[in-house]
Protein backbone atom coordinates (compact mmCIF):
# COMPACT_ATOMS: atom_id res chain seq x y z
CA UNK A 1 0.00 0.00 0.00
CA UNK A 2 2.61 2.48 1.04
CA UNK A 3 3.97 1.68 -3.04
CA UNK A 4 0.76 3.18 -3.84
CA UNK A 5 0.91 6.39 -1.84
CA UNK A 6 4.03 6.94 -3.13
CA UNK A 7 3.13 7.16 -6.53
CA UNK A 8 0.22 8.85 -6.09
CA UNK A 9 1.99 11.68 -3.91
CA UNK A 10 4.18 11.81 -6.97
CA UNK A 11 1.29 11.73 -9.55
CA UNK A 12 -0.34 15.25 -7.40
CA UNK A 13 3.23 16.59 -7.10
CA UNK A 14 3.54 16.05 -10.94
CA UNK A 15 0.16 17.89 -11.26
CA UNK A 16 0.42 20.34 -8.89
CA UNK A 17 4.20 21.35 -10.64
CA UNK A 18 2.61 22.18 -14.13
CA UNK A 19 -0.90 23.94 -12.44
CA UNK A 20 2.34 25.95 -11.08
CA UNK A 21 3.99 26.27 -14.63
CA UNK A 22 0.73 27.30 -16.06
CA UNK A 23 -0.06 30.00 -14.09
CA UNK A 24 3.00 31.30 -14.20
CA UNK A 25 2.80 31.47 -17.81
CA UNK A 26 -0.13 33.98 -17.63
CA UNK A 27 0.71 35.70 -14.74
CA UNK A 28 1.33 39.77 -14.86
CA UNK A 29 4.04 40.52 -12.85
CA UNK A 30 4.15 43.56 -10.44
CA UNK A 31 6.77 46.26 -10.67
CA UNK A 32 8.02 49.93 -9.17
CA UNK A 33 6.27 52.23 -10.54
CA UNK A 34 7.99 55.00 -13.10
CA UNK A 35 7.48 58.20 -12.64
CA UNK A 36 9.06 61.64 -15.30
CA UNK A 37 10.16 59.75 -18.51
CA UNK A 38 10.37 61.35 -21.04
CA UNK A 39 11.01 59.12 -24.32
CA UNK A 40 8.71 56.39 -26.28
CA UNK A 41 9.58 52.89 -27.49
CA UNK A 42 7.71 50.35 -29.91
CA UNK A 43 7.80 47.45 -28.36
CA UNK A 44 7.74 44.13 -31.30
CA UNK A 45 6.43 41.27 -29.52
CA UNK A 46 7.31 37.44 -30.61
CA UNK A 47 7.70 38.27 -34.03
CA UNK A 48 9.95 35.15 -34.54
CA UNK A 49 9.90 32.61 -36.94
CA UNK A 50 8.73 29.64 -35.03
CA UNK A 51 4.90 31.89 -34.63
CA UNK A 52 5.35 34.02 -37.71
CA UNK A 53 6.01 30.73 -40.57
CA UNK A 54 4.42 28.08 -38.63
CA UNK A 55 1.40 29.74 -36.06
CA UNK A 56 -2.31 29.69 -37.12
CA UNK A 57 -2.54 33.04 -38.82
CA UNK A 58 -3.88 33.72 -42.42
CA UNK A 59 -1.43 34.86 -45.62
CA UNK A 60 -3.56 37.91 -45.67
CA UNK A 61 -3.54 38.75 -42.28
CA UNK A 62 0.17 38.87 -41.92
CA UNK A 63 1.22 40.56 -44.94
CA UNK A 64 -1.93 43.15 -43.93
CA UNK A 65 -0.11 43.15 -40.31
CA UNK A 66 3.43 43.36 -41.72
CA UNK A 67 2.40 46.47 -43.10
CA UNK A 68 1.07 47.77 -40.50
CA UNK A 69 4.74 47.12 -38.23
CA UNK A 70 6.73 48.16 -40.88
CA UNK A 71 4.84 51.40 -40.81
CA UNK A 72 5.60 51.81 -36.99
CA UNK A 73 8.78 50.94 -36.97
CA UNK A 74 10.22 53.30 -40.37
CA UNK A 75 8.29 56.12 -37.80
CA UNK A 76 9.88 55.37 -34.98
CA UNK A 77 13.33 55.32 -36.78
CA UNK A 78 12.74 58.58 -38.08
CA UNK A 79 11.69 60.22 -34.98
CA UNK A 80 14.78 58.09 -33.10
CA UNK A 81 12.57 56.17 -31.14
CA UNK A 82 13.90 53.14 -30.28
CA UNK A 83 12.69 49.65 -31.47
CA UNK A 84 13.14 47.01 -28.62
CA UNK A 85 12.49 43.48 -29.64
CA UNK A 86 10.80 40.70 -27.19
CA UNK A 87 11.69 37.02 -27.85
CA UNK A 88 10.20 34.06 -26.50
CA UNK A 89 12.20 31.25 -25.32
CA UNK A 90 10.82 28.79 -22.85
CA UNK A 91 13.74 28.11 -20.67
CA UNK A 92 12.12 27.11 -17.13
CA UNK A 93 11.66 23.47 -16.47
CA UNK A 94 7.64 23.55 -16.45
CA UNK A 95 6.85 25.47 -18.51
CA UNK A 96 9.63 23.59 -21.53
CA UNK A 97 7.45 20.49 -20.33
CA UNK A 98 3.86 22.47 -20.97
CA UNK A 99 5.28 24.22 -23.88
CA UNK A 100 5.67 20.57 -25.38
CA UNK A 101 2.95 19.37 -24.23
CA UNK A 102 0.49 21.60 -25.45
CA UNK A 103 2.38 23.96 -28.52
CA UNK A 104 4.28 21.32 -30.44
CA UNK A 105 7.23 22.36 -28.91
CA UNK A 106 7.45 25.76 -30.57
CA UNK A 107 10.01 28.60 -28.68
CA UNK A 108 11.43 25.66 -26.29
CA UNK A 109 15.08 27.31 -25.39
CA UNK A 110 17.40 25.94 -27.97
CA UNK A 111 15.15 24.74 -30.71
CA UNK A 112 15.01 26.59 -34.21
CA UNK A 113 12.69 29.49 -34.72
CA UNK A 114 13.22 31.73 -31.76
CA UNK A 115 15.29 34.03 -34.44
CA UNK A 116 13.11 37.41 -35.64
CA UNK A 117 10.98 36.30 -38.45
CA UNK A 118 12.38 37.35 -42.05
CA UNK A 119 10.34 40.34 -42.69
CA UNK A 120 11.43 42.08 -39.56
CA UNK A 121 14.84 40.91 -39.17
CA UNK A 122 17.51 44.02 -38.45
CA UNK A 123 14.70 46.73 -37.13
CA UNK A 124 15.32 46.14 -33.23
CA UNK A 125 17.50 48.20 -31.62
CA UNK A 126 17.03 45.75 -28.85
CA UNK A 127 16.00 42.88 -28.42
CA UNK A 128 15.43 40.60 -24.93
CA UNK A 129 14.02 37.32 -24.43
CA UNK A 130 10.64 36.56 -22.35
CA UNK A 131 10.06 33.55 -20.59
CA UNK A 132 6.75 33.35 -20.14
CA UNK A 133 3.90 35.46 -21.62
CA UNK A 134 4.81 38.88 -19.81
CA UNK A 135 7.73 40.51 -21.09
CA UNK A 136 8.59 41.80 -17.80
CA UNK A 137 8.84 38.90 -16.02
CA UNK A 138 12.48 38.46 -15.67
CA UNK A 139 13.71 42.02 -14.81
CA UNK A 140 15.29 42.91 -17.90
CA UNK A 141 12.71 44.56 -19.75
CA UNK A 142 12.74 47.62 -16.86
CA UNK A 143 16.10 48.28 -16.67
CA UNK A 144 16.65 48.52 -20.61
CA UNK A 145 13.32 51.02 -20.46
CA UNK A 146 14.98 52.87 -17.12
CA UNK A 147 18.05 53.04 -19.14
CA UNK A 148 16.78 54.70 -22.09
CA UNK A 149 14.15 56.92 -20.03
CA UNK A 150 11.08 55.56 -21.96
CA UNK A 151 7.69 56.11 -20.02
CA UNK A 152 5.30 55.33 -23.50
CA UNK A 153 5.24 52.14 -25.31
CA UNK A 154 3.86 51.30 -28.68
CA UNK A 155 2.72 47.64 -28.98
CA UNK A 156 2.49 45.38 -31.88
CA UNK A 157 3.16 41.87 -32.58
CA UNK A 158 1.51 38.45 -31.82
CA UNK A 159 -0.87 36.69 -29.81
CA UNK A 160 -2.73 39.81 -28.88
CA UNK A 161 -4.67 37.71 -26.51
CA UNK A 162 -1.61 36.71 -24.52
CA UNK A 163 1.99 37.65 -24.55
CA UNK A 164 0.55 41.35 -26.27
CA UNK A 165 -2.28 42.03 -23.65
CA UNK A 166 -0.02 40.25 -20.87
CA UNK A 167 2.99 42.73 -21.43
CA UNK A 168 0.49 45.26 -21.77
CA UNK A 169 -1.21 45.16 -18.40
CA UNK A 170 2.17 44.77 -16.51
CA UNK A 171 3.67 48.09 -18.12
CA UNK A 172 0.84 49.71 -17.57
CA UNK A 173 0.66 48.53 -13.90
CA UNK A 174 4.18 50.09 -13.98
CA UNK A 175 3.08 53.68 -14.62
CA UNK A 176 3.67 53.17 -18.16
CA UNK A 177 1.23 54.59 -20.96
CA UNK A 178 0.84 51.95 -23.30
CA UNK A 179 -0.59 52.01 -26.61
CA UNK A 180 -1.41 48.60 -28.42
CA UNK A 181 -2.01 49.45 -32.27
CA UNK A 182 -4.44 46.95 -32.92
CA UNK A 183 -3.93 46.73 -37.12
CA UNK A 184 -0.45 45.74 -35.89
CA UNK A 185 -1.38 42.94 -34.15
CA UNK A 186 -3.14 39.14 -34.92
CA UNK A 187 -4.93 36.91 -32.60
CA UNK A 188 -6.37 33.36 -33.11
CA UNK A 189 -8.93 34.02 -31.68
CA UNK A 190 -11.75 36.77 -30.93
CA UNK A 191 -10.18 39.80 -29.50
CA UNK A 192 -13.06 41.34 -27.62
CA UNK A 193 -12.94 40.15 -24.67
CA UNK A 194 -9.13 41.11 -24.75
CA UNK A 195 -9.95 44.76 -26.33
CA UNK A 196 -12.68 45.57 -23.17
CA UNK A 197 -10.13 44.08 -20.25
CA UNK A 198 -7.28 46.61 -21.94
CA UNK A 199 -9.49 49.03 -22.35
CA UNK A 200 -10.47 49.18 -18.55
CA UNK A 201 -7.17 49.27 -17.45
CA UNK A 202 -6.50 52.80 -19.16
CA UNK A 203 -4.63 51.35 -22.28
CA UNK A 204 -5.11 52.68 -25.58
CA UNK A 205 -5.87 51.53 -28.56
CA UNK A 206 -4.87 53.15 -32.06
């Protein structure tokens, strides 16, 4: 009997270790909040090869969203506003097992197709890697914006119902004012309910 304890104790911890990976994985971090910046960044989120040649989105709705980033980011050059780059990688131990599990593997740290995606290869100024959905997560993110005294961020990129909308929220928890350019963006699915919850939390969209 005590055989079968065992395993199951080891079955729940199992469980109970990727209920922990998945909520990390949507979690919005929390953050100091900035206060007097000046300067603006577009912010390009997981516009990498892996989502970009292989994810769910349409022909159309790419080269109509391609446009649409191109557009922000020949501005932003001419105005010298800095392009900063978010990659992600799945690097923690859960959430390479979920990641697996449940996206074919795509973004695991150390697999192909984390690179920038062809048609926006050479436009970041920056670029960090994410581990999970928020780009804040690890830390990085706010001492690259501290750095370069940015308090407004220009969004685009991909899935606006996650790692868009989760990066989002947490910069605008941070003081930030965000703008998410919704042409700029794609989504599998229905972006509603992700347009009204952004929307509420004072974040614009253009």
């Amino acid at each position: 009997m005590s055989v079968v304890y065992v395993v199951f104790g080891a079955l729940v911890a199992g469980f109970l270790w990727l209920v922990g990976g998945v909520v990390r994985i949507g979690k919005v971090s929390p953050g100091e909040r900035i206060e007097g910046r000046e300067n603006a960044a577009l912010m390009l989120v997981d516009l990498q090869s892996v989502f970009w040649n292989e994810g769910p989105y349409s022909e159309a709705d790419k080269q109509a969203v391609a446009t649409v980033i191109l557009g922000e980011v020949q501005a932003a050059k001419a105005k010298g506003t800095p392009v900063i780059a978010l990659r992600q990688e799945w690097s923690l131990p859960a959430t390479k097992v979920i990641a697996r599990l449940t996206m074919k593997g795509q973004a695991v740290a150390g697999t192909s197709g984390t690179e920038m995606a062809a048609p926006f290869v050479g436009y970041a100024d920056h670029e960090l890697v994410k581990r999970v959905q928020d780009g804040f997560e690890t830390g990085a993110l706010d001492e690259l914006l501290a750095e370069l005294n940015v308090g407004a961020l220009r969004i685009v990129g991909l899935d606006y119902n996650y790692c868009v909308a989760k990066t989002a929220l947490a910069a605008v928890r941070r003081g930030y004012d965000v703008t998410v350019v919704e042409p700029g963006v794609l989504a599998v699915q229905n972006m509603a309910k992700t347009r009204a919850d952004l929307q509420r939390q004072g974040i614009a969209l253009a």
